[in-house]
N, C-alpha and C. Protein backbone atom coordinates (compact mmCIF):
# COMPACT_ATOMS: atom_id res chain seq x y z
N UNK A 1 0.81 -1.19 0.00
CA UNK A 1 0.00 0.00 0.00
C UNK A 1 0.85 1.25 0.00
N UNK A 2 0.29 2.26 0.06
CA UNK A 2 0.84 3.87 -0.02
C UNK A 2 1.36 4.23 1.52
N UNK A 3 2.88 4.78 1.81
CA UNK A 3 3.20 5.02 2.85
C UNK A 3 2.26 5.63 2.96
N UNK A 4 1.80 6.18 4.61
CA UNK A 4 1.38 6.84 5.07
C UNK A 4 1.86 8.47 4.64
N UNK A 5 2.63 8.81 4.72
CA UNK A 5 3.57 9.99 4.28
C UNK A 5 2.84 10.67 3.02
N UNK A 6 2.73 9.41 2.30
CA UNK A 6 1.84 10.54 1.33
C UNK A 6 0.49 11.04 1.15
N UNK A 7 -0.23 10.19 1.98
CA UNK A 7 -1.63 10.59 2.74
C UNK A 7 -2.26 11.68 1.17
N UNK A 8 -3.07 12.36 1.34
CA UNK A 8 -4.01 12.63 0.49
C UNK A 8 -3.15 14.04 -0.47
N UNK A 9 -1.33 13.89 -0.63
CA UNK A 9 -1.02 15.02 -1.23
C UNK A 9 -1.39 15.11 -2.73
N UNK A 10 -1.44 16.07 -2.98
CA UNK A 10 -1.59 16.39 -4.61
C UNK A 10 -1.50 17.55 -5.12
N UNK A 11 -0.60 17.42 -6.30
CA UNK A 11 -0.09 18.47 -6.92
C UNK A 11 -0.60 18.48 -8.09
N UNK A 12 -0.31 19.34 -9.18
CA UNK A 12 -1.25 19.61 -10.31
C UNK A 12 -0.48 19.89 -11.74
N UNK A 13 -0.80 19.81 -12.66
CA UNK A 13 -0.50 19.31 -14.19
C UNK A 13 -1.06 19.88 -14.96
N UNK A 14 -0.61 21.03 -15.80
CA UNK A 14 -2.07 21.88 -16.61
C UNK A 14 -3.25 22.16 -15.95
N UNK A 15 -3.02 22.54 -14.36
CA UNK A 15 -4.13 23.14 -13.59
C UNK A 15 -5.25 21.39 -13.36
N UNK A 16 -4.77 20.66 -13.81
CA UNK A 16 -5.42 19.31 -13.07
C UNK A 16 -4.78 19.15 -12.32
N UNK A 17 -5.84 18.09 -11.19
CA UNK A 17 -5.28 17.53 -10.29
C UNK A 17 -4.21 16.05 -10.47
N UNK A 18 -3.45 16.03 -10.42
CA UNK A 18 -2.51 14.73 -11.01
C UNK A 18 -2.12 14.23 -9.07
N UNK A 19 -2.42 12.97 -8.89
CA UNK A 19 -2.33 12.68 -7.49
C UNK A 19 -0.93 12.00 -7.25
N UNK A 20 -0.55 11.42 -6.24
CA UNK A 20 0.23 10.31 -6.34
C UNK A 20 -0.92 8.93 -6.53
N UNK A 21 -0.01 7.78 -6.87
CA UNK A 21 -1.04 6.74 -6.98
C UNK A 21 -1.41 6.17 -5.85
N UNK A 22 -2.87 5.44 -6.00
CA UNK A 22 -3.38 5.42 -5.02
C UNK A 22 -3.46 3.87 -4.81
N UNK A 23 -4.12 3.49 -3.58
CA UNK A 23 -3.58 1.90 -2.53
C UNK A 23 -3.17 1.10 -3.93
N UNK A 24 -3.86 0.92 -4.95
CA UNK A 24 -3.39 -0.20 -5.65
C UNK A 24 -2.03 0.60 -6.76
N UNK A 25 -1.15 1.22 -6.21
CA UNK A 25 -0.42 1.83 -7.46
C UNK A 25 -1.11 2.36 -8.67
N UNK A 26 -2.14 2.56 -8.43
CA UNK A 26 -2.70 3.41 -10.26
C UNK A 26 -2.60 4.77 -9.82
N UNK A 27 -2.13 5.50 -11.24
CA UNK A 27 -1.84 7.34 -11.20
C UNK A 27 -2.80 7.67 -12.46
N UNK A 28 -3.83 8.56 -12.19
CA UNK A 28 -4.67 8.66 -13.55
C UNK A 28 -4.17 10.08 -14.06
N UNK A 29 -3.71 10.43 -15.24
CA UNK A 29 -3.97 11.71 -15.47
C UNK A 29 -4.31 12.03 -16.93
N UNK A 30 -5.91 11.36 -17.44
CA UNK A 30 -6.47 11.28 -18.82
C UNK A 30 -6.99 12.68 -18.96
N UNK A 31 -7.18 13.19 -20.14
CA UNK A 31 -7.36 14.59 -21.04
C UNK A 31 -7.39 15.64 -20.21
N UNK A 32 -6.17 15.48 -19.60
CA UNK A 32 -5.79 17.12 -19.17
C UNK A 32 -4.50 17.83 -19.64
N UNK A 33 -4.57 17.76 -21.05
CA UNK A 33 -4.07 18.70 -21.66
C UNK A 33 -2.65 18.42 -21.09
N UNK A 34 -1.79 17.53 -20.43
CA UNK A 34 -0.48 17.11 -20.28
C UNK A 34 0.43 16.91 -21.93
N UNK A 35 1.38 17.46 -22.10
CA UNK A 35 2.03 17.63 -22.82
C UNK A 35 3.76 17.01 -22.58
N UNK A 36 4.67 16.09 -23.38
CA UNK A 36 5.87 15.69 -22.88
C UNK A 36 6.49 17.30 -21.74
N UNK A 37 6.62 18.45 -22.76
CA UNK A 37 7.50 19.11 -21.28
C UNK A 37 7.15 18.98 -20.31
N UNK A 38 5.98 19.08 -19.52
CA UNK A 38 5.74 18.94 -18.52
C UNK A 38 5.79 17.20 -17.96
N UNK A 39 5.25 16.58 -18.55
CA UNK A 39 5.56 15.14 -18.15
C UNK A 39 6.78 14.55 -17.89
N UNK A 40 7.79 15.39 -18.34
CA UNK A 40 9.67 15.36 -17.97
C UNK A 40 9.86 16.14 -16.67
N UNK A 41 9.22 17.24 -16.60
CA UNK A 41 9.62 18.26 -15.38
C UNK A 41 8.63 16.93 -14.25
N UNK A 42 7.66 16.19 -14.44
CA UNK A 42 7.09 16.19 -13.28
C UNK A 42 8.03 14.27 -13.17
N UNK A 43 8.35 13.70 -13.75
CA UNK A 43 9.43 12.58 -13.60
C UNK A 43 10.39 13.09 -12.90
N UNK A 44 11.16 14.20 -13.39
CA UNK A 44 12.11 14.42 -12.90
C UNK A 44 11.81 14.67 -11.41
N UNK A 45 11.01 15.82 -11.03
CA UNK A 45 11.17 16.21 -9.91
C UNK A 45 10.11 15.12 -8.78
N UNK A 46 9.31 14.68 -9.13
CA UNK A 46 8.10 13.65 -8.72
C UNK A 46 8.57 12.22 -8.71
N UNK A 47 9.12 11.90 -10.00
CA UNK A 47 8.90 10.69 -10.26
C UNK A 47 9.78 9.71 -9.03
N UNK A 48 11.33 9.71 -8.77
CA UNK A 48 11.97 8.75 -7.89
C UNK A 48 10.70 8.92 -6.44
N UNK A 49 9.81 9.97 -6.44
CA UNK A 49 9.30 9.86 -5.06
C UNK A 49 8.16 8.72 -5.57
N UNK A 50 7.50 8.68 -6.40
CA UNK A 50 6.26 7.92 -6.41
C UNK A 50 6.55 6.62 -7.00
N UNK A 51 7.65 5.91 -7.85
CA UNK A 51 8.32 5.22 -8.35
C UNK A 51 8.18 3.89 -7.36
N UNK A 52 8.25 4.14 -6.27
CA UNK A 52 8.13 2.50 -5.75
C UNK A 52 6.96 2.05 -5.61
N UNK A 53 5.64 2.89 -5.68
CA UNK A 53 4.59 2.42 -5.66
C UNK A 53 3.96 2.10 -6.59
N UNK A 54 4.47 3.14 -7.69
CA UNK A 54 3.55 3.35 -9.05
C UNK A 54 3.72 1.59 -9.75
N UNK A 55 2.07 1.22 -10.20
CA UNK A 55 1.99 0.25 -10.95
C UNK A 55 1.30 0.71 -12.29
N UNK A 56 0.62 1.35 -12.29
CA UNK A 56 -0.28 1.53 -13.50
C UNK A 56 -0.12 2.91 -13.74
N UNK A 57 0.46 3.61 -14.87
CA UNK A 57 0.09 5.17 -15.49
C UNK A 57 -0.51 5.05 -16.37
N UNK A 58 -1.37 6.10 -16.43
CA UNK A 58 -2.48 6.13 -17.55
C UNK A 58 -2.05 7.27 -17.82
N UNK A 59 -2.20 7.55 -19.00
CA UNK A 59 -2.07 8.99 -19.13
C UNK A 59 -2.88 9.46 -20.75
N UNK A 60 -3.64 8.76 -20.94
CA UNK A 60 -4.80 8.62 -22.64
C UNK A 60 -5.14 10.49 -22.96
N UNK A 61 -5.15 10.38 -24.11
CA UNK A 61 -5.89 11.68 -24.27
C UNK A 61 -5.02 12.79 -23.90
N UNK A 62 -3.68 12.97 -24.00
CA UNK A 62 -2.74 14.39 -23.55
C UNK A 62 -2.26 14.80 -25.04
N UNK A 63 -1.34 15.35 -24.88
CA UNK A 63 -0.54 16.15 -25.69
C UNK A 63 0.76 15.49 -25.98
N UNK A 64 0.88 14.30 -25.73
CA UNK A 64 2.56 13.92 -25.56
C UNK A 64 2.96 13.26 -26.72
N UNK A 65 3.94 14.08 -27.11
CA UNK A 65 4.36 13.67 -28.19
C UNK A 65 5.44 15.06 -28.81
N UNK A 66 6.48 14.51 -29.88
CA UNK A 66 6.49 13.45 -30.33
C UNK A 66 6.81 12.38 -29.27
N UNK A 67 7.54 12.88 -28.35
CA UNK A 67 8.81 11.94 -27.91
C UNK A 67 8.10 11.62 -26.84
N UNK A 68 8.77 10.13 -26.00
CA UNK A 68 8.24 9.87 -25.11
C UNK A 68 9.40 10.25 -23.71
N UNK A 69 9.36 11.17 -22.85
CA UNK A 69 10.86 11.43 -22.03
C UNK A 69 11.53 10.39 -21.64
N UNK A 70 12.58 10.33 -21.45
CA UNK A 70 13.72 9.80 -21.26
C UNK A 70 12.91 9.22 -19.96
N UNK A 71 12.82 9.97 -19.24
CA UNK A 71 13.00 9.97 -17.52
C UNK A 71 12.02 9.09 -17.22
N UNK A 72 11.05 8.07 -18.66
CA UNK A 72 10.15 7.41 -17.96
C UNK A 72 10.99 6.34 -17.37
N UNK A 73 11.81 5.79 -17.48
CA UNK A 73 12.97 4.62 -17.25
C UNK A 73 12.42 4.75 -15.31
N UNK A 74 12.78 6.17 -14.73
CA UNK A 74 12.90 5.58 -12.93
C UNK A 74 11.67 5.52 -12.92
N UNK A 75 10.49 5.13 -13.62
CA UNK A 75 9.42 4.58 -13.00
C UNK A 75 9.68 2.98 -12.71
N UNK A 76 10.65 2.19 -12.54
CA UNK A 76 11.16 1.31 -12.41
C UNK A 76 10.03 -0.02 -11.85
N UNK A 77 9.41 0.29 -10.88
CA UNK A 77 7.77 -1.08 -10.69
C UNK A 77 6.93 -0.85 -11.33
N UNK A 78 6.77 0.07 -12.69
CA UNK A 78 6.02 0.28 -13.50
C UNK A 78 5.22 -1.28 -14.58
N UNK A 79 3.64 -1.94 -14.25
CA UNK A 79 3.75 -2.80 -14.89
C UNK A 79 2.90 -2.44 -16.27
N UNK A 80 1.96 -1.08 -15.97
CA UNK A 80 1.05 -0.45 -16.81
C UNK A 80 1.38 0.61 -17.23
N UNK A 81 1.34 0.84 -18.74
CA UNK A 81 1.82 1.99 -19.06
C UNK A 81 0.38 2.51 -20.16
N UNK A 82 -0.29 3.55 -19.99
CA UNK A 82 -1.55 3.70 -21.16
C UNK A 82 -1.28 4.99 -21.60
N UNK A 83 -0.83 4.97 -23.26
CA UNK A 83 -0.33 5.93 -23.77
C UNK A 83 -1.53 6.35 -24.96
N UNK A 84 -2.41 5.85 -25.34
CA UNK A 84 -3.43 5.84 -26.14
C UNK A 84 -3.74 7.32 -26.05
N UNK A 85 -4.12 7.28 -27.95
CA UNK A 85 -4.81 9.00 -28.34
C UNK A 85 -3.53 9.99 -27.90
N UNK A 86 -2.46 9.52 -27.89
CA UNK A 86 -1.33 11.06 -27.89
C UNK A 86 -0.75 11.01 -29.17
N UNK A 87 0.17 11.88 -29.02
CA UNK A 87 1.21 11.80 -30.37
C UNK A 87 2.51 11.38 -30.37
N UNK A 88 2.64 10.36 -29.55
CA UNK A 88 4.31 9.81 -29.24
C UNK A 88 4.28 8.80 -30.40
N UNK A 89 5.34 9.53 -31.35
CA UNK A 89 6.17 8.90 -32.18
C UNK A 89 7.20 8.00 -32.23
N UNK A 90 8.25 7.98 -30.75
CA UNK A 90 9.81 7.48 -30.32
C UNK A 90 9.02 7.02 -28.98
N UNK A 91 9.56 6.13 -28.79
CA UNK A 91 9.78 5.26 -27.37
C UNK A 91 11.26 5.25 -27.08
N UNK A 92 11.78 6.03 -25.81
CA UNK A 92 13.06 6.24 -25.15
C UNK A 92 13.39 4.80 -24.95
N UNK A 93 14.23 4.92 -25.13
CA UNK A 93 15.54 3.44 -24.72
C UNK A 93 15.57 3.32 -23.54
N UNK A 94 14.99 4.00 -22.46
CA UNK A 94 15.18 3.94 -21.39
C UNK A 94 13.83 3.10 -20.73
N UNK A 95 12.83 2.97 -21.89
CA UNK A 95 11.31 2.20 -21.74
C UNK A 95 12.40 0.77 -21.51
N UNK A 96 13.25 0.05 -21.33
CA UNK A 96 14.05 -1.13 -21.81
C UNK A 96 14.46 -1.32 -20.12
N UNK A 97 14.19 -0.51 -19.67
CA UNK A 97 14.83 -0.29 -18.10
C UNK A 97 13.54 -0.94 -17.07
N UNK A 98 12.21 -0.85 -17.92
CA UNK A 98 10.98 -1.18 -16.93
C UNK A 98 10.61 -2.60 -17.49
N UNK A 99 11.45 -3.25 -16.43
CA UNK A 99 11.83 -4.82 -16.41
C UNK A 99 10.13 -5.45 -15.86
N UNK A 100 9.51 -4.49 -15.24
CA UNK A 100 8.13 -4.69 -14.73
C UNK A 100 6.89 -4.61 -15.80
N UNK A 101 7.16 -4.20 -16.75
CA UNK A 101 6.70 -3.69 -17.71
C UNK A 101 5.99 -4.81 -18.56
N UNK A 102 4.57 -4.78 -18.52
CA UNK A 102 4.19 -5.91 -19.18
C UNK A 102 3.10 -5.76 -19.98
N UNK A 103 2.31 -4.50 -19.56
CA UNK A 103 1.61 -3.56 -21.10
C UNK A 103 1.35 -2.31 -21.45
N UNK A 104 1.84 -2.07 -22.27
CA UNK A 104 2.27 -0.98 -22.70
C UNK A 104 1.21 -0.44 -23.79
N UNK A 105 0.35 0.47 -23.62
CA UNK A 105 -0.90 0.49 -24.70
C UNK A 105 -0.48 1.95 -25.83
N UNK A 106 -0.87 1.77 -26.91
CA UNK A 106 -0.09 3.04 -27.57
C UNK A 106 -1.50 3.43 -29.00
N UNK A 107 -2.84 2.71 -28.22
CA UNK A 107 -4.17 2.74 -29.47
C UNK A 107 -3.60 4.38 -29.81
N UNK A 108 -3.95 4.41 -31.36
CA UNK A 108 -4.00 5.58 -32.34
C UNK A 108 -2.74 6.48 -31.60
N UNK A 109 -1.35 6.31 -31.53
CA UNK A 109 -0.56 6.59 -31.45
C UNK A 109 0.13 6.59 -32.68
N UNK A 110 1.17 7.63 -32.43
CA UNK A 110 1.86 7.61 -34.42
C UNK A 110 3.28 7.03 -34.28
N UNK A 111 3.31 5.77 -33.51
CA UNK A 111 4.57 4.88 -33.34
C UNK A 111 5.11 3.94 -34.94
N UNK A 112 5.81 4.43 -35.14
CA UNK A 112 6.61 4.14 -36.55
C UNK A 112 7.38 2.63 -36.05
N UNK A 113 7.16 1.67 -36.38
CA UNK A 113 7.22 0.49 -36.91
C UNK A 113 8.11 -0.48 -37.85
């Protein structure tokens, strides 16, 4: 479960609420206008904190794209990844790092093949 420590904090993403994940590791943050820069600034500075819990990111319906950041790699117990309806073209080499990683959804994504 979620240390106690992080109890009901939440910080915000294009003026949404983006939480830490909750008892079962899921982090939702669908059509709120999230875009890769910001999805790098909030890995970077967020991510090693929520990283041991996180199982499932969703993130359907943003702005991300082309690229997918580097920095998704320290989501490291990551086993869900839902990238559907963005515009990520490149998957970082660092996606190779989430050894937990077992689906990865990318519907109507413009992933070159």
């Amino acid at each position: 479960g979620i240390n106690a420590e992080y109890g009901d904090f939440l910080f915000f993403v294009m003026g949404s609420r983006f939480s830490v994940p909750d008892e079962d590791g899921r982090m939702v943050a669908n059509s709120c206008g999230l875009h890769s820069r910001r999805l790098r600034r909030w890995l970077i500075h967020q991510g090693p904190t929520v990283a041991p819990e996180l199982r499932c990111l969703e993130l359907q319906h943003n702005r991300i794209g082309p690229e997918l950041p580097e920095e998704i790699g320290c989501l490291n117990q990551l086993n869900e990844l839902h990238l559907d309806h963005n515009g990520v073209e490149d998957l970082p080499a660092s996606l190779c790092e989430l050894e937990q990683l077992s689906a990865l959804h990318l519907t109507l994504s413009l992933i070159h093949i």
